[in-house]
N, C-alpha and C. Protein backbone atom coordinates (compact mmCIF):
# COMPACT_ATOMS: atom_id res chain seq x y z
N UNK A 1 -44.94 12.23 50.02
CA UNK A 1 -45.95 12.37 51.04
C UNK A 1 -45.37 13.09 52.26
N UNK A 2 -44.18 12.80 52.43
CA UNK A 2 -43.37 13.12 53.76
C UNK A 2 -43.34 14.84 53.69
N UNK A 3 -42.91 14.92 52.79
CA UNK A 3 -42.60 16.65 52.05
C UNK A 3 -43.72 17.11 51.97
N UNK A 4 -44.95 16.71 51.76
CA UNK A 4 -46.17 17.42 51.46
C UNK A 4 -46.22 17.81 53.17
N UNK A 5 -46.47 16.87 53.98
CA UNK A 5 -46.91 16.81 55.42
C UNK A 5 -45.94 17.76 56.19
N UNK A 6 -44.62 18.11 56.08
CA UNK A 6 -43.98 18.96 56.11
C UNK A 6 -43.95 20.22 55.98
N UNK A 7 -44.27 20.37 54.74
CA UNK A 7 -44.83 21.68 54.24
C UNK A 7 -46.23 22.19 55.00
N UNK A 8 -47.40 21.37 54.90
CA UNK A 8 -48.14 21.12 55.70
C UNK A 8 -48.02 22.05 57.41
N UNK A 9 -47.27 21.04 57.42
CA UNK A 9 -46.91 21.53 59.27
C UNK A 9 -46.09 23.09 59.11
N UNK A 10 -45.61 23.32 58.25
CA UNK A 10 -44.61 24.36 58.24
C UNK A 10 -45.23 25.77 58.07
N UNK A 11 -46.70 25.59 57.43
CA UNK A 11 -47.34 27.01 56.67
C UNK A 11 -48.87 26.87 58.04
N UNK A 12 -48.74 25.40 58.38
CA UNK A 12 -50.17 25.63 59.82
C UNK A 12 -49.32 26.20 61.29
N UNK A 13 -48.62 25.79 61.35
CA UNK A 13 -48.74 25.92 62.87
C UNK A 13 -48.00 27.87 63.14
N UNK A 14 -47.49 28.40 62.16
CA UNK A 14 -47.46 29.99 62.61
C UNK A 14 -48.60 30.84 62.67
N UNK A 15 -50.19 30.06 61.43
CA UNK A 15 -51.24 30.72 61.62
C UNK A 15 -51.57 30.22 63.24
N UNK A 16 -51.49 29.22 63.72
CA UNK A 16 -52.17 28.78 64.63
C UNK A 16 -51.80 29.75 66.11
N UNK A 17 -50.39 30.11 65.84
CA UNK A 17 -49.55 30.72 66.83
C UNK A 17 -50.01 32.44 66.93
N UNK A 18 -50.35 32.73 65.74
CA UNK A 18 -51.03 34.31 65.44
C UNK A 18 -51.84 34.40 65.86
N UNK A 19 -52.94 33.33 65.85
CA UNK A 19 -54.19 33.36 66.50
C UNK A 19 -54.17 33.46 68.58
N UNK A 20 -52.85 33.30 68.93
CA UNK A 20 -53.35 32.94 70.00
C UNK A 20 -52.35 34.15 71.02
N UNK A 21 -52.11 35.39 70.04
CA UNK A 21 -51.15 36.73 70.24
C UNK A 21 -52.42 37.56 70.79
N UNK A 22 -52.21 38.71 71.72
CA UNK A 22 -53.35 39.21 72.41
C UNK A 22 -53.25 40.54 71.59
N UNK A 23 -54.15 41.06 71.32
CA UNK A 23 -54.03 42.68 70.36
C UNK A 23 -53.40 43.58 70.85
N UNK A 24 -52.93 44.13 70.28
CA UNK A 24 -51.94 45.34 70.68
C UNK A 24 -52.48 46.48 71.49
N UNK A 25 -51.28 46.35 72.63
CA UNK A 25 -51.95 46.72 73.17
C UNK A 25 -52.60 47.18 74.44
N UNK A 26 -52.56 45.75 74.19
CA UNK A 26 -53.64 45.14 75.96
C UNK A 26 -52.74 43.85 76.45
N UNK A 27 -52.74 44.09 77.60
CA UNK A 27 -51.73 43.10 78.13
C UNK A 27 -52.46 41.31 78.84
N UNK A 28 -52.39 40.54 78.41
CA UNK A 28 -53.38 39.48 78.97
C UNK A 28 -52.83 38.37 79.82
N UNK A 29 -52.69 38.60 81.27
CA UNK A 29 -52.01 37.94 81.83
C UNK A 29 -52.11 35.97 81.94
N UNK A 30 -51.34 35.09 82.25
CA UNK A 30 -52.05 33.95 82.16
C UNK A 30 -53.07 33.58 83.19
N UNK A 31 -53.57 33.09 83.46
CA UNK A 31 -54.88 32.46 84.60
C UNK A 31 -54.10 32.56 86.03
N UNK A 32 -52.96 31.72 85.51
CA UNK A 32 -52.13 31.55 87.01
C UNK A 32 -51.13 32.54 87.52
N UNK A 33 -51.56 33.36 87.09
CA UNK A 33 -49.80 34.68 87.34
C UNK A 33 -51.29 35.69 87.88
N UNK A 34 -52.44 35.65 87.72
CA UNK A 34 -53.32 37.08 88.47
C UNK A 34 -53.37 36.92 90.07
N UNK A 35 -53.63 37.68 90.83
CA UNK A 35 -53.00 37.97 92.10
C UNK A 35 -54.51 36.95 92.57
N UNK A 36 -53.80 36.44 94.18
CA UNK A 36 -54.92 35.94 94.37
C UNK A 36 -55.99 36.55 95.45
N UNK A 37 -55.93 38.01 95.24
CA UNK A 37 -57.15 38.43 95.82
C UNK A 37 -57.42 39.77 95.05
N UNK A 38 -58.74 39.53 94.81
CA UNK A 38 -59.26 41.27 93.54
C UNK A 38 -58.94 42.33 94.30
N UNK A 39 -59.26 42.44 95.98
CA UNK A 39 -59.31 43.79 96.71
C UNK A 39 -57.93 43.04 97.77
N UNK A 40 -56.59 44.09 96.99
CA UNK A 40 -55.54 43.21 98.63
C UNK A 40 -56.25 44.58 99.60
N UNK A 41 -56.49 44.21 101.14
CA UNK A 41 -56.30 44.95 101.84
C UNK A 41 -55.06 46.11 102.48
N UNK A 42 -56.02 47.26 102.62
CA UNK A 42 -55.26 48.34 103.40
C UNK A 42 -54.70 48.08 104.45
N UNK A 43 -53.29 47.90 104.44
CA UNK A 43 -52.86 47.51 106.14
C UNK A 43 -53.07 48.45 107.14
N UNK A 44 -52.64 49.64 106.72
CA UNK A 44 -52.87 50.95 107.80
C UNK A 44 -54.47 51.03 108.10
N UNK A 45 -55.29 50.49 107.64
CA UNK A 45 -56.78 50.71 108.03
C UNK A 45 -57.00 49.85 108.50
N UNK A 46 -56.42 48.48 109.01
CA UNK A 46 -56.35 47.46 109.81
C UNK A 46 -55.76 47.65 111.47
N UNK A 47 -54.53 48.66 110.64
CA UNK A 47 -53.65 48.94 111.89
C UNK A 47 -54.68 49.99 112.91
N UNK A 48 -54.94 50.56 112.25
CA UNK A 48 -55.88 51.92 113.06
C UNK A 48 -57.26 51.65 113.54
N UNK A 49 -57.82 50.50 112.85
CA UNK A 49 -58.55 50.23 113.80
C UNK A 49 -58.15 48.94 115.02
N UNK A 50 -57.37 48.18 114.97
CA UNK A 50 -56.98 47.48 116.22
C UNK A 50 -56.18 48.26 117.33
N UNK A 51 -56.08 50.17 117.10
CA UNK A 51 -55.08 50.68 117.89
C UNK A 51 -56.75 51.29 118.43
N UNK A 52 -57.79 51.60 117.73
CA UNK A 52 -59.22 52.18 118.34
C UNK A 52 -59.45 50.89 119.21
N UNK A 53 -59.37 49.92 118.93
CA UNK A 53 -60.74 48.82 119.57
C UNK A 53 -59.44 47.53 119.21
N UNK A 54 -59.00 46.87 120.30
CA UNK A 54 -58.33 45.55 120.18
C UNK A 54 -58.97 44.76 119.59
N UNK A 55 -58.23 43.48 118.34
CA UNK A 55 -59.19 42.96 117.77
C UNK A 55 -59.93 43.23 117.03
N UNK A 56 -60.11 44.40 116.70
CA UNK A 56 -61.23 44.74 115.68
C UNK A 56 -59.94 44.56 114.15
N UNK A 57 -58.83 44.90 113.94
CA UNK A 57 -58.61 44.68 112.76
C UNK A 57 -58.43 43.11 112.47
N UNK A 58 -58.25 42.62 113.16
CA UNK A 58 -57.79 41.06 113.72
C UNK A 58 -59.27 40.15 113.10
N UNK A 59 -60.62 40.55 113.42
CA UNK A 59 -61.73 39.95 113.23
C UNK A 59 -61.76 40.65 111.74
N UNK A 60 -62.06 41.49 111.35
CA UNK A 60 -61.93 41.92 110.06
C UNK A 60 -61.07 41.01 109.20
N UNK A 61 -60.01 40.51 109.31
CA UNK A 61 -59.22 39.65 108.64
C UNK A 61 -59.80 38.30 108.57
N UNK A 62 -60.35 38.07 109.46
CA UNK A 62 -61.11 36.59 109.86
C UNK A 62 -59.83 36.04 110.51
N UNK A 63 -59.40 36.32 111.57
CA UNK A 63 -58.67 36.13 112.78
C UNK A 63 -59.46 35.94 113.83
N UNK A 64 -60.13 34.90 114.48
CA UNK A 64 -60.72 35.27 115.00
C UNK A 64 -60.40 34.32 116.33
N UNK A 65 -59.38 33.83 116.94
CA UNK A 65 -58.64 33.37 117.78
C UNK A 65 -58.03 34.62 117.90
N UNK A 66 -57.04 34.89 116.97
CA UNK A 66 -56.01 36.37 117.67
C UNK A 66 -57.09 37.53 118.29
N UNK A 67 -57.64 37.83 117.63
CA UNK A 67 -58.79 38.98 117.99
C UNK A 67 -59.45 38.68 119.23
N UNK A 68 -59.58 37.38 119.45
CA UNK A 68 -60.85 36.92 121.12
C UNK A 68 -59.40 37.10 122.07
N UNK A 69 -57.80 36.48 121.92
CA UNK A 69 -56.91 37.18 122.66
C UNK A 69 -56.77 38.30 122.97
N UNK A 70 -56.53 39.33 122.36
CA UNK A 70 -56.59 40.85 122.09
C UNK A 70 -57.91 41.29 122.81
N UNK A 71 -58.64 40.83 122.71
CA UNK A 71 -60.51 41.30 123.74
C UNK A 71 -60.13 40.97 124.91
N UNK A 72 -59.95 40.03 125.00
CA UNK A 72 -60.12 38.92 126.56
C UNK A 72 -58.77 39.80 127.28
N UNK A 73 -57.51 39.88 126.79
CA UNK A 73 -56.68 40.87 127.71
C UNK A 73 -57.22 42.27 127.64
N UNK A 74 -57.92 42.83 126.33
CA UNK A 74 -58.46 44.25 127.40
C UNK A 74 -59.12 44.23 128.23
N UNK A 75 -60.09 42.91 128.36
CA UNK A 75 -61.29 43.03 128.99
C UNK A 75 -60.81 42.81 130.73
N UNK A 76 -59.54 41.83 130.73
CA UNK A 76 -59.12 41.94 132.21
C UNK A 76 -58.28 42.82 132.28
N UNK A 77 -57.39 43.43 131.56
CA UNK A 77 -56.46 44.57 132.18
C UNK A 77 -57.46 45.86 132.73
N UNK A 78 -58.92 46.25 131.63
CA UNK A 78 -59.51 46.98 131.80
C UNK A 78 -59.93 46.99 133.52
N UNK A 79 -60.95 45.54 133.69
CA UNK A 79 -61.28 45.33 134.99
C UNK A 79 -60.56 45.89 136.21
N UNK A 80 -59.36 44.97 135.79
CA UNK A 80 -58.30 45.26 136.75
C UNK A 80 -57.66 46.40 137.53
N UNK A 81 -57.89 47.38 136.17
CA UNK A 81 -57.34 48.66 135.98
C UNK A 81 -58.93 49.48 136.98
N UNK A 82 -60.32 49.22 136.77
CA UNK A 82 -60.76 49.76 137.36
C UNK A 82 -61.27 49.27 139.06
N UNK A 83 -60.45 48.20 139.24
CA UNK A 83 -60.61 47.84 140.56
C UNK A 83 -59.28 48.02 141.78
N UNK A 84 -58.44 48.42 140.94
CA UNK A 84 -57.26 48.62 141.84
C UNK A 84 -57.72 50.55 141.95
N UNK A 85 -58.40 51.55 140.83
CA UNK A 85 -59.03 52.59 141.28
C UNK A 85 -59.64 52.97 142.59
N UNK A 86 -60.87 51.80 142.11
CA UNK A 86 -61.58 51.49 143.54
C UNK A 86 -61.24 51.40 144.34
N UNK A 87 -59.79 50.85 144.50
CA UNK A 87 -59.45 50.32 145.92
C UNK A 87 -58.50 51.44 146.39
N UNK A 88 -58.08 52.47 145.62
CA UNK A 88 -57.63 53.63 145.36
C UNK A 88 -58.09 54.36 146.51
N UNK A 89 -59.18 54.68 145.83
CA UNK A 89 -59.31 55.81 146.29
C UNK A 89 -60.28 55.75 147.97
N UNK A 90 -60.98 54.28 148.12
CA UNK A 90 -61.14 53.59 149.23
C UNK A 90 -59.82 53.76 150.19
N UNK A 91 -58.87 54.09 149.72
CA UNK A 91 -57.00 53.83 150.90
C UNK A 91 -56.76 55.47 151.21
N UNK A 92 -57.21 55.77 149.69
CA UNK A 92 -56.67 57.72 150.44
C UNK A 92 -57.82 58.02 150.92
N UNK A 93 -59.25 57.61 151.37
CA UNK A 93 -59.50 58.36 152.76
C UNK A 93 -59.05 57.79 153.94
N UNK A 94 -58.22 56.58 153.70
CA UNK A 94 -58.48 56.28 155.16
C UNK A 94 -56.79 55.81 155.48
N UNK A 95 -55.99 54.86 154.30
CA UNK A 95 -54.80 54.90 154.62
C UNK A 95 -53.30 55.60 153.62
N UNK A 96 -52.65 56.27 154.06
CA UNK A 96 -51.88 56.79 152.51
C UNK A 96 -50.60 55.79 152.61
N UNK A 97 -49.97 55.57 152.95
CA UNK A 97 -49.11 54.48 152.58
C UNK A 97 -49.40 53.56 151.39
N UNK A 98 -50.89 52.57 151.95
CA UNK A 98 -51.21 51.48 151.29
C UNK A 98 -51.28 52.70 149.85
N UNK A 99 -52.04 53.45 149.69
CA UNK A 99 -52.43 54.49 148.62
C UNK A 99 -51.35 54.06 147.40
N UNK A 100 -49.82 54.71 148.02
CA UNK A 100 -49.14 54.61 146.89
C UNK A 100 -48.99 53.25 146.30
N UNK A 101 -48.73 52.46 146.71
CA UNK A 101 -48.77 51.13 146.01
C UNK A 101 -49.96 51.02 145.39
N UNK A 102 -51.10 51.17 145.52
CA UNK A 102 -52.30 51.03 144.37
C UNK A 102 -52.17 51.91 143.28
N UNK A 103 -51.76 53.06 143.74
CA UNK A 103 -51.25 53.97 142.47
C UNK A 103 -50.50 53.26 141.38
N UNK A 104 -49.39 52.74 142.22
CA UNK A 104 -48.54 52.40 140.96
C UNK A 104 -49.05 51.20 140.34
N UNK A 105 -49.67 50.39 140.88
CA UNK A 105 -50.33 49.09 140.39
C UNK A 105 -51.58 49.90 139.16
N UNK A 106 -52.26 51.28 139.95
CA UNK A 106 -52.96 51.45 138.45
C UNK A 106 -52.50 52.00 137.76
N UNK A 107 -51.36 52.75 137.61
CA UNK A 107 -50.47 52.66 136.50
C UNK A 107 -50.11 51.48 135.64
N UNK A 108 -49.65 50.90 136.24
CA UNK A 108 -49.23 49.46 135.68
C UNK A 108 -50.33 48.65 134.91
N UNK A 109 -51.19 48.59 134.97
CA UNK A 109 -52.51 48.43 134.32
C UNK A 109 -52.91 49.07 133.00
N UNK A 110 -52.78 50.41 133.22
CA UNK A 110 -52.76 51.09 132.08
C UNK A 110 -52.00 51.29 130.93
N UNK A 111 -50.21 50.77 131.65
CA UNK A 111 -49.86 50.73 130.55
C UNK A 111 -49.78 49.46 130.04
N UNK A 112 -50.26 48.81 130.48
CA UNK A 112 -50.75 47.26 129.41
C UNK A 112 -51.92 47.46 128.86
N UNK A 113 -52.93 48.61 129.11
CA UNK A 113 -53.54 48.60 128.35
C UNK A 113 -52.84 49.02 126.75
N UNK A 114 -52.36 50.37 127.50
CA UNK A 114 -51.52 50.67 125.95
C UNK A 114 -51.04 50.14 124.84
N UNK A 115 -50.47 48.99 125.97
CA UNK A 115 -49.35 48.04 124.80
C UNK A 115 -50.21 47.31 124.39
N UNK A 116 -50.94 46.91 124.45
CA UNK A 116 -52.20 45.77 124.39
C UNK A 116 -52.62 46.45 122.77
N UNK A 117 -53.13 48.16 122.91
CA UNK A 117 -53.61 48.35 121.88
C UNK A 117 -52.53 48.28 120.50
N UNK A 118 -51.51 49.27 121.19
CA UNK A 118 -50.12 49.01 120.32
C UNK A 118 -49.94 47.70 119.58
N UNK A 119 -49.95 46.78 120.56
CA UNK A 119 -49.27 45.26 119.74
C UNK A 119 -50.69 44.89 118.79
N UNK A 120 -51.89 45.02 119.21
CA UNK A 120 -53.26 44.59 118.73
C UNK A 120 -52.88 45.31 117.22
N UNK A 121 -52.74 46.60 117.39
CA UNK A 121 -51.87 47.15 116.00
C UNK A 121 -51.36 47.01 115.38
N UNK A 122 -50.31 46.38 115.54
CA UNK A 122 -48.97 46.14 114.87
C UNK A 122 -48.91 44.72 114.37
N UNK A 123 -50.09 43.83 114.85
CA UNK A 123 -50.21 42.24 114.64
C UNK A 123 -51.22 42.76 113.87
N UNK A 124 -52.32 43.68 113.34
CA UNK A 124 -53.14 43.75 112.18
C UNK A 124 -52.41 44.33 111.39
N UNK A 125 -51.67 44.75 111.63
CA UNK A 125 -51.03 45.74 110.42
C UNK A 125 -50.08 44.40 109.87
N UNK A 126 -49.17 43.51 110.04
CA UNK A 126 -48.60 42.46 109.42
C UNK A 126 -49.48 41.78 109.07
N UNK A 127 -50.44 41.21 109.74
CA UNK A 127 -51.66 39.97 109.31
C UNK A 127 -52.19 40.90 107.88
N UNK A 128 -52.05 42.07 107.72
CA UNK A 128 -52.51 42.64 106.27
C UNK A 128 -51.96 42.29 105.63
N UNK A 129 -50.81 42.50 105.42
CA UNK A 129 -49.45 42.35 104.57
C UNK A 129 -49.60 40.87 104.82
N UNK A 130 -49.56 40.15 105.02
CA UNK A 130 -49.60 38.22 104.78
C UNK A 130 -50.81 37.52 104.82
N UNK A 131 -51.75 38.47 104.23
CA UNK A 131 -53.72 38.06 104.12
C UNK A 131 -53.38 36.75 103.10
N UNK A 132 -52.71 37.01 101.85
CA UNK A 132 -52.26 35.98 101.21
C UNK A 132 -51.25 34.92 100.86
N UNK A 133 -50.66 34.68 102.61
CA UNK A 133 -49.25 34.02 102.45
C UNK A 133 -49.92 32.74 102.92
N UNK A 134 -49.78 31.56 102.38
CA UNK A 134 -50.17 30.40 102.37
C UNK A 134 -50.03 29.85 103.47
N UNK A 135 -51.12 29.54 104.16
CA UNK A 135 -51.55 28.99 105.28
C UNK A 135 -50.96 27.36 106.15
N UNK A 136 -50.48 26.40 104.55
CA UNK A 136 -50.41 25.15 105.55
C UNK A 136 -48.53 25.56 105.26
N UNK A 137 -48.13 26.14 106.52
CA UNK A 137 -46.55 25.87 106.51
C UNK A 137 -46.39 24.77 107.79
N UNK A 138 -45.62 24.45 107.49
CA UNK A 138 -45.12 23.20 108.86
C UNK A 138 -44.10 23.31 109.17
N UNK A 139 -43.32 22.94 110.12
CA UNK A 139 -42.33 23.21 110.99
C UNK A 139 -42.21 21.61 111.74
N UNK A 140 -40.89 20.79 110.89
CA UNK A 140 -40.98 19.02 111.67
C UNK A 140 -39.55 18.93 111.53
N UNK A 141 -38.84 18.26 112.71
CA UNK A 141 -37.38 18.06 113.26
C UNK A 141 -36.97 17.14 111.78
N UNK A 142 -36.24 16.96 111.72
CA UNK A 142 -35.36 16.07 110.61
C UNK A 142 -34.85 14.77 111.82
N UNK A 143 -34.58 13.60 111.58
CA UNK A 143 -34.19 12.86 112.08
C UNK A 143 -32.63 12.73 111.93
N UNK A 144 -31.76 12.36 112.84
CA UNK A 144 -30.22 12.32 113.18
C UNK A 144 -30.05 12.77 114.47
N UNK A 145 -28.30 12.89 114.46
CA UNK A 145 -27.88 13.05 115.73
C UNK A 145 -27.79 14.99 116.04
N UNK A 146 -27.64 15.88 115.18
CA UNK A 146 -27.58 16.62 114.91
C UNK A 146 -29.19 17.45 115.18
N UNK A 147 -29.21 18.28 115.95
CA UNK A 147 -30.71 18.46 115.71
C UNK A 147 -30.97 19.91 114.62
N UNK A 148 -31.98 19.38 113.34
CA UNK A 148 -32.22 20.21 112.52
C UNK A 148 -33.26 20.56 112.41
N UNK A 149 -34.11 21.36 112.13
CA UNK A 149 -35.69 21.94 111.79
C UNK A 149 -35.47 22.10 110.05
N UNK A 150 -36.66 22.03 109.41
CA UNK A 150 -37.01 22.16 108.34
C UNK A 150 -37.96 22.84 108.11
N UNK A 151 -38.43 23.55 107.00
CA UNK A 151 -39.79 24.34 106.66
C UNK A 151 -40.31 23.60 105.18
N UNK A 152 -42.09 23.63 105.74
CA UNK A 152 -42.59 22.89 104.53
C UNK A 152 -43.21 24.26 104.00
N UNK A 153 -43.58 24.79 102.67
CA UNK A 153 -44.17 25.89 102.40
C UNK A 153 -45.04 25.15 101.68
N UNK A 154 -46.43 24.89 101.43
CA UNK A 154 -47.21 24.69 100.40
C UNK A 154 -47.51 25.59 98.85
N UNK A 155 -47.38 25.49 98.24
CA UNK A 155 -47.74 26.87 97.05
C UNK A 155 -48.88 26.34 96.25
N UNK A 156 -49.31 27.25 96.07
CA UNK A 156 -50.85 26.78 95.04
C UNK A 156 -50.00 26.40 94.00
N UNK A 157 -50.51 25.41 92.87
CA UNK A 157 -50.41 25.05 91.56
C UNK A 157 -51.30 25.02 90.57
């Protein structure tokens, strides 16, 4: 009986194993090895539009804390930038001294606007590249005398 059941097992389980070979061919990945997003995003089309409009690649991502940062500083550097103008050009009719110091203050304005768009850039253009890097990481001291940090990474399973 032992030998029959043997034999048995010995002539089933390679049909069973044939059956479950993908045709030649075609490559069939498992369930858990396919990427986990159908469309990864274009980073450079993220980047180029947060260097047009702060925030705009940032909300596109569904960022939408980083992106209301990125608004809210153009929206006061902008202000800023057009009220130290105002007060500009209010000084060169009447005082030039005060003048240059508003000058350079609206300089100074402007180029935070710059950087503003720059960094708004350069933080969509990485947030592309890590659209799918797993969200719950943690960061908690280790206990002792020694002070250590640890990293928790979550991974899908």
């Amino acid at each position: 009986m032992r030998i029959a059941f043997v034999a048995w097992l010995a002539l089933a389980a390679p049909s069973a194993l044939l059956a479950q070979r993908a045709p030649a061919g075609r490559v069939v990945l498992p369930p858990d090895s396919a990427p986990p997003l159908a469309h990864r995003p274009a980073p450079l089309n993220y980047f180029f539009r947060s260097l047009v409009l702060p925030g705009w690649g940032q909300a596109s991502l569904d960022r939408k804390l980083t992106a209301g940062l990125f608004i809210g500083f153009e929206g006061l550097a902008l202000s800023m930038a057009m009220k130290a103008n105002t007060e500009l050009h209010f000084l060169e009719r009447t005082d030039t001294a005060s003048a240059t110091v508003r000058r350079g203050e609206r300089q100074d304005w402007y180029v935070l606007i710059g950087f503003n768009h720059l960094f708004s850039a350069l933080e969509a253009y990485v947030s592309a590249h890590l659209v799918d890097f797993p969200r719950d990481l943690h960061i908690r001291a280790f206990p002792g005398q020694r002070p250590m940090f640890g990293v928790t990474i979550g991974l899908p399973h």
